[in-house]
PDB file of N, CA and C in Angstrom:
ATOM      1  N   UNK A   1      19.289   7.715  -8.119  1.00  0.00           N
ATOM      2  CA  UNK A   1      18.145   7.441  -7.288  1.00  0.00           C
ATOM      3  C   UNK A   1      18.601   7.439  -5.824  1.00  0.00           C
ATOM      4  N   UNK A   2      17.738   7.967  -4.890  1.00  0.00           N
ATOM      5  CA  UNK A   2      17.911   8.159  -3.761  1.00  0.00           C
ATOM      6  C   UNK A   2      16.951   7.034  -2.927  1.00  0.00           C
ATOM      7  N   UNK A   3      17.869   6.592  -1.228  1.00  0.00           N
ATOM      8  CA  UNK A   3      16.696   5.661  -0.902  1.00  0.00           C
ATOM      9  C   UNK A   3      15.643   6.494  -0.249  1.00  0.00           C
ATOM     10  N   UNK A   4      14.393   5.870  -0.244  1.00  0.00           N
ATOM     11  CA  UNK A   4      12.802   6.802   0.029  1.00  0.00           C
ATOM     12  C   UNK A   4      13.206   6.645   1.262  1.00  0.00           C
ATOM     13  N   UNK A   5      13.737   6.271   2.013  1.00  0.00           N
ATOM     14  CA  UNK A   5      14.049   6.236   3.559  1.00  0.00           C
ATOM     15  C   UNK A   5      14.773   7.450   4.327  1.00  0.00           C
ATOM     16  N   UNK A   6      16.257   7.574   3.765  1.00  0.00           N
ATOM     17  CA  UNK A   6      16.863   8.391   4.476  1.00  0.00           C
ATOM     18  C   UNK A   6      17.797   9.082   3.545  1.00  0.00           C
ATOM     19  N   UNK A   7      17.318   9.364   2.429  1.00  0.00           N
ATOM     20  CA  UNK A   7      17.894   9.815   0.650  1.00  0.00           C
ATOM     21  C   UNK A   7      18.964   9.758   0.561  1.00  0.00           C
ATOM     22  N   UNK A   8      19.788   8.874   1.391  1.00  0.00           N
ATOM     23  CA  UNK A   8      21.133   8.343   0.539  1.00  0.00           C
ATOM     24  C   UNK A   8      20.642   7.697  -0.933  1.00  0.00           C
ATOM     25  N   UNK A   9      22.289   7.612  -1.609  1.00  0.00           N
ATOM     26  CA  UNK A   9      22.426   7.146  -2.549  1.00  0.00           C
ATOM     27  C   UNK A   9      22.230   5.551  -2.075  1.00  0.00           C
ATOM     28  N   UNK A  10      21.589   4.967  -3.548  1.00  0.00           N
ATOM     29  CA  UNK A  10      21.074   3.549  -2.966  1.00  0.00           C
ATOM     30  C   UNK A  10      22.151   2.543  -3.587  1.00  0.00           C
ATOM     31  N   UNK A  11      22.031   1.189  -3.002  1.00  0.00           N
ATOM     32  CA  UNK A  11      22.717   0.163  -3.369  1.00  0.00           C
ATOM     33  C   UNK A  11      22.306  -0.906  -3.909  1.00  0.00           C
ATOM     34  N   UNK A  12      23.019  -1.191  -5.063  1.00  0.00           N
ATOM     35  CA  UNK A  12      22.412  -2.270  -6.096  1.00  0.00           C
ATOM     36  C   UNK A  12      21.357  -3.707  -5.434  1.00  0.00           C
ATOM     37  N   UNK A  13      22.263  -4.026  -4.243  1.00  0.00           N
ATOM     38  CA  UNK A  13      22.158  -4.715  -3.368  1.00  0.00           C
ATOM     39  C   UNK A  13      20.699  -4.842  -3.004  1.00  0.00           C
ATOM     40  N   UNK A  14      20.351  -3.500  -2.201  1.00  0.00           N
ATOM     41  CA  UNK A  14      19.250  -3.309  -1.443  1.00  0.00           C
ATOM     42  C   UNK A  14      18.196  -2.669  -2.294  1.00  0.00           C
ATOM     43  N   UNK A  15      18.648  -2.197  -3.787  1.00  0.00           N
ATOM     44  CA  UNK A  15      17.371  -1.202  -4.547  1.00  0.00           C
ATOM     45  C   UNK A  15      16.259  -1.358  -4.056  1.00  0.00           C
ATOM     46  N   UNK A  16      15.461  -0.738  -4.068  1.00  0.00           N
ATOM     47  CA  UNK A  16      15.898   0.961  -3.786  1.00  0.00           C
ATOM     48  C   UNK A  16      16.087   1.426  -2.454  1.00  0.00           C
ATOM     49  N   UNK A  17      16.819   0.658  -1.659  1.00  0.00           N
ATOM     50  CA  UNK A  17      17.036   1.165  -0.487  1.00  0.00           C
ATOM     51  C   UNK A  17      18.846   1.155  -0.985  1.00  0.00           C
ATOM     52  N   UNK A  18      19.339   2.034   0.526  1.00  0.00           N
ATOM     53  CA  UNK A  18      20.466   2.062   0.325  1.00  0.00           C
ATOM     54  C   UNK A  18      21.296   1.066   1.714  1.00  0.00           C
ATOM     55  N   UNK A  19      20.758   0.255   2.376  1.00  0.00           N
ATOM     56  CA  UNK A  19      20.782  -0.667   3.085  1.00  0.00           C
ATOM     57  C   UNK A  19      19.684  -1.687   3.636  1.00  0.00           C
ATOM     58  N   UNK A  20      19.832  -2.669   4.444  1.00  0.00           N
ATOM     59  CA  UNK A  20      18.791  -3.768   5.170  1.00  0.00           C
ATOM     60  C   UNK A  20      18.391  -2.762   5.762  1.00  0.00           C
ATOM     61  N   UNK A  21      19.072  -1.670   6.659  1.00  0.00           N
ATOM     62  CA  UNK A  21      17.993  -1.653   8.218  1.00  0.00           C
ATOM     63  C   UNK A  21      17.032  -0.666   7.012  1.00  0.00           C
ATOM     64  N   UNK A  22      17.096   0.570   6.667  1.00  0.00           N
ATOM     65  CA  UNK A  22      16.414   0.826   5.393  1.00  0.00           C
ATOM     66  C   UNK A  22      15.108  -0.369   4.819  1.00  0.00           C
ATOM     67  N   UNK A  23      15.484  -0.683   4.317  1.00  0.00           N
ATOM     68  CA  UNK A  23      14.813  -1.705   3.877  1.00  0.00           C
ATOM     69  C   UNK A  23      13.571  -2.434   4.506  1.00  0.00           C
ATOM     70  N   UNK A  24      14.184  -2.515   5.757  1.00  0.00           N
ATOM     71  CA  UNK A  24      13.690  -3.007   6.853  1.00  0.00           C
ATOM     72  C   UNK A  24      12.677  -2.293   7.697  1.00  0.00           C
ATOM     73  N   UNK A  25      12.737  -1.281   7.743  1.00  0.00           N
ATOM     74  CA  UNK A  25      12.154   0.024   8.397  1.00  0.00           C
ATOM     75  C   UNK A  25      10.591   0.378   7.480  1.00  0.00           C
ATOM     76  N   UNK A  26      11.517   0.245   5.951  1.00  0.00           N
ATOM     77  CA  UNK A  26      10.095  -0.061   5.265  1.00  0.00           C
ATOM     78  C   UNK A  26       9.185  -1.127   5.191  1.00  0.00           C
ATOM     79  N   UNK A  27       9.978  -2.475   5.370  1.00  0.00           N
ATOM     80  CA  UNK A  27       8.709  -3.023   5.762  1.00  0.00           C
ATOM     81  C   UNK A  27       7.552  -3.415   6.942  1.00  0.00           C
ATOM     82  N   UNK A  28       8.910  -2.814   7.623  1.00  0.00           N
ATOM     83  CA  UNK A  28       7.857  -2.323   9.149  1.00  0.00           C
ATOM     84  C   UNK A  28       6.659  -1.575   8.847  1.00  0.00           C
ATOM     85  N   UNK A  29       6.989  -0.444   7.480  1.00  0.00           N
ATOM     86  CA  UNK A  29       5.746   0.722   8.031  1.00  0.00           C
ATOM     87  C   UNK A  29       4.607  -0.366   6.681  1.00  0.00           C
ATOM     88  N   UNK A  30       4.930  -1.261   6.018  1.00  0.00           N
ATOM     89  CA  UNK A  30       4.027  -1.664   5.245  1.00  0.00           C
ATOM     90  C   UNK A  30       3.259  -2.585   6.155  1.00  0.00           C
ATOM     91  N   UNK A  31       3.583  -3.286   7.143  1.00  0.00           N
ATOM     92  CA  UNK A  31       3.259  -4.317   8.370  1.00  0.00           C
ATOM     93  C   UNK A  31       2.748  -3.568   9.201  1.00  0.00           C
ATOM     94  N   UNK A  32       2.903  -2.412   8.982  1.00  0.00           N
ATOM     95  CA  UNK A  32       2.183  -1.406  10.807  1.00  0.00           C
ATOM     96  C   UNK A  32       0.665  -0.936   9.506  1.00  0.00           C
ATOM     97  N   UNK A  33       0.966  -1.001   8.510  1.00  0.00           N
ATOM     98  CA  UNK A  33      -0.281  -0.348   7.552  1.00  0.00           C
ATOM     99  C   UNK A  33      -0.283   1.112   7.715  1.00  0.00           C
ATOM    100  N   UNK A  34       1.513   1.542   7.568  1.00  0.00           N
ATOM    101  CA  UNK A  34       1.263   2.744   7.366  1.00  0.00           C
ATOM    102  C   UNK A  34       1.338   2.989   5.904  1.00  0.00           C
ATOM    103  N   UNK A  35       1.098   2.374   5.315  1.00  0.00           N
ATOM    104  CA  UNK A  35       1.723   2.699   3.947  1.00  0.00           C
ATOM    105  C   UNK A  35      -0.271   2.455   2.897  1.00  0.00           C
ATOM    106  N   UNK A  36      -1.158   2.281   3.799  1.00  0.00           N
ATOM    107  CA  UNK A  36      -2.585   1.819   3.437  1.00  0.00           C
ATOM    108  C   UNK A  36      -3.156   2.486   2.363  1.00  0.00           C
ATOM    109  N   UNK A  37      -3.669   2.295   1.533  1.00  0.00           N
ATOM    110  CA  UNK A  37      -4.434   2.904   0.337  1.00  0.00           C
ATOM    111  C   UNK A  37      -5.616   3.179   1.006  1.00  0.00           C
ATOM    112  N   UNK A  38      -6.066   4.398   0.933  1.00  0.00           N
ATOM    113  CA  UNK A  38      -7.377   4.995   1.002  1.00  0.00           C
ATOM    114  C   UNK A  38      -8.524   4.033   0.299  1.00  0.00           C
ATOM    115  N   UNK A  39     -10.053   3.817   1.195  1.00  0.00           N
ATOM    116  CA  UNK A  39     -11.023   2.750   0.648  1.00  0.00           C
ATOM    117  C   UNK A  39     -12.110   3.978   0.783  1.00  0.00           C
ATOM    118  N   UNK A  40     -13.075   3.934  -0.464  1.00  0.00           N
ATOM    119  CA  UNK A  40     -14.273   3.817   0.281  1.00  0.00           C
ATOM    120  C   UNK A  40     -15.250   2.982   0.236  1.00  0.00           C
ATOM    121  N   UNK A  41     -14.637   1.590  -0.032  1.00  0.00           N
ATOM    122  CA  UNK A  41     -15.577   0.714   0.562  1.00  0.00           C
ATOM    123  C   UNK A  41     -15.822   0.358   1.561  1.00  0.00           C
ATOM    124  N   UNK A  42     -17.282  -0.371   2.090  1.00  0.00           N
ATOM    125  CA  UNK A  42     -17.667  -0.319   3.514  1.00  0.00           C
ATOM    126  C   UNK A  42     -16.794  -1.693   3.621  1.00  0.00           C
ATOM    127  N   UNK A  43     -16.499  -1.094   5.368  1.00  0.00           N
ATOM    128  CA  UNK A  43     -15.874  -2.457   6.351  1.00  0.00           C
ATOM    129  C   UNK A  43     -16.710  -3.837   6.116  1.00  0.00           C
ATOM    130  N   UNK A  44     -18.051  -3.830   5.828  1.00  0.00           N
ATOM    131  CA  UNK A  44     -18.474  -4.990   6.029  1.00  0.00           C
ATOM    132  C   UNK A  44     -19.052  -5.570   4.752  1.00  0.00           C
ATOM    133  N   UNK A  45     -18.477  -6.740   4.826  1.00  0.00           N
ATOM    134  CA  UNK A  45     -18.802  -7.284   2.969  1.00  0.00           C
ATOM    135  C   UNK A  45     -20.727  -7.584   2.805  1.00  0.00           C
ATOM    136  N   UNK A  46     -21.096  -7.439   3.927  1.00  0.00           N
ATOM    137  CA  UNK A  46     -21.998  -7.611   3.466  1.00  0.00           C
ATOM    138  C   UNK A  46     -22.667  -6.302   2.827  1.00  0.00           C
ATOM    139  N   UNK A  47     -22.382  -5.370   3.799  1.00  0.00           N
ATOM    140  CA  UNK A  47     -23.092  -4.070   3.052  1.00  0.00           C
ATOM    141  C   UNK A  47     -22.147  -3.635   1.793  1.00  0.00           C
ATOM    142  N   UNK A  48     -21.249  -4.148   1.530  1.00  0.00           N
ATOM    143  CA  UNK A  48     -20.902  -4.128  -0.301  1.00  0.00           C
ATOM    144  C   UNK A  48     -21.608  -4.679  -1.048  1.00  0.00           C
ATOM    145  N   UNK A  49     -22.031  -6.316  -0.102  1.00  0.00           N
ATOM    146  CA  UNK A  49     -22.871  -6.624  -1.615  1.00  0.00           C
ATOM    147  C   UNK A  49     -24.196  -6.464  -1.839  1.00  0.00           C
ATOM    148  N   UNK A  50     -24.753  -5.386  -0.780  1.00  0.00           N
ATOM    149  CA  UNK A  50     -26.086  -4.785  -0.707  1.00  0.00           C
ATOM    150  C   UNK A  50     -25.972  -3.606  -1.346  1.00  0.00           C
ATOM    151  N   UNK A  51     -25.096  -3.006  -1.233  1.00  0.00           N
ATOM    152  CA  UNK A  51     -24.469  -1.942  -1.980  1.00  0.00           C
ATOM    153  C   UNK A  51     -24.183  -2.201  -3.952  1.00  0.00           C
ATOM    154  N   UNK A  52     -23.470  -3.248  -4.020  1.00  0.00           N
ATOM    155  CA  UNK A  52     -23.469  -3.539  -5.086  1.00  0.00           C
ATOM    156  C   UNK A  52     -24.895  -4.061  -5.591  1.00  0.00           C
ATOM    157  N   UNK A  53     -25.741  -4.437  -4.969  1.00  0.00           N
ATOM    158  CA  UNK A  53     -27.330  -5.437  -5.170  1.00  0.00           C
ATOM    159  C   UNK A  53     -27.932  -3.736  -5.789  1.00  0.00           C
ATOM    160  N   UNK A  54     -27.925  -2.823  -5.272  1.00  0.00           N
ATOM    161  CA  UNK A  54     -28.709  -1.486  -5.128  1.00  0.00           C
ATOM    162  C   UNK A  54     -28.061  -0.657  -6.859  1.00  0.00           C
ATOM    163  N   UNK A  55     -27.605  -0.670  -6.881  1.00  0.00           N
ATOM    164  CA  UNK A  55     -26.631  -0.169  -8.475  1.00  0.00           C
ATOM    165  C   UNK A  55     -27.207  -0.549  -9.448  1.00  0.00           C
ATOM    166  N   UNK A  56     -27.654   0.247 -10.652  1.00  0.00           N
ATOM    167  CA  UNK A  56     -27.828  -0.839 -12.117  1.00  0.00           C
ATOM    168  C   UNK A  56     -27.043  -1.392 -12.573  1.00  0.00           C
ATOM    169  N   UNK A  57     -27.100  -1.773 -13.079  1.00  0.00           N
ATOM    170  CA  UNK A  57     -26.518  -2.792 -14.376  1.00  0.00           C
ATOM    171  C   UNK A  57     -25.725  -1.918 -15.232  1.00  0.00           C
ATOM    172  N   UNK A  58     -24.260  -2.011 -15.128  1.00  0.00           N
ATOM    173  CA  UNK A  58     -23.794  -1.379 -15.889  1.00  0.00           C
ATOM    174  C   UNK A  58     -23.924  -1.760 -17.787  1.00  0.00           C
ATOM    175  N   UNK A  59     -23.846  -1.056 -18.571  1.00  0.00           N
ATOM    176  CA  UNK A  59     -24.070  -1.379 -20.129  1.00  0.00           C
ATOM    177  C   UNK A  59     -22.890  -1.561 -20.735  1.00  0.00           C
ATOM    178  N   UNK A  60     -22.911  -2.608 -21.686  1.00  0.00           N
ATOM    179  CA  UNK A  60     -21.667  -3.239 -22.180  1.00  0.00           C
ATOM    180  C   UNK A  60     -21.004  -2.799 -23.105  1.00  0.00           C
TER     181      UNK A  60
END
């Protein structure tokens, strides 16, 4: 296994990185929200739960 950072070989230590700054770098980009899952839910909870109000009833 290689680290997803800079594809060195990784260290038991740091799995799956192959060091801290590694490591580290990734959790920068999870803290900057580069790492974000695609939504398409709306920004505002309320129009979800108007959104969800508007939907049938799913069947069991």
């Amino acid at each position: 296994m290689t680290c997803p950072i800079c594809d060195k070989d990784t260290d038991p230590k740091y799995r799956p990185f192959c060091s801290k700054r590694c490591a580290d770098v990734d959790l920068g980009r999870w803290l900057k929200g580069s790492y974000a899952v695609p939504s398409t839910d709306p920004e505002d909870i309320e129009e979800a739960l108007e959104q969800m109000e508007r939907q049938p009833p799913k069947p069991h």
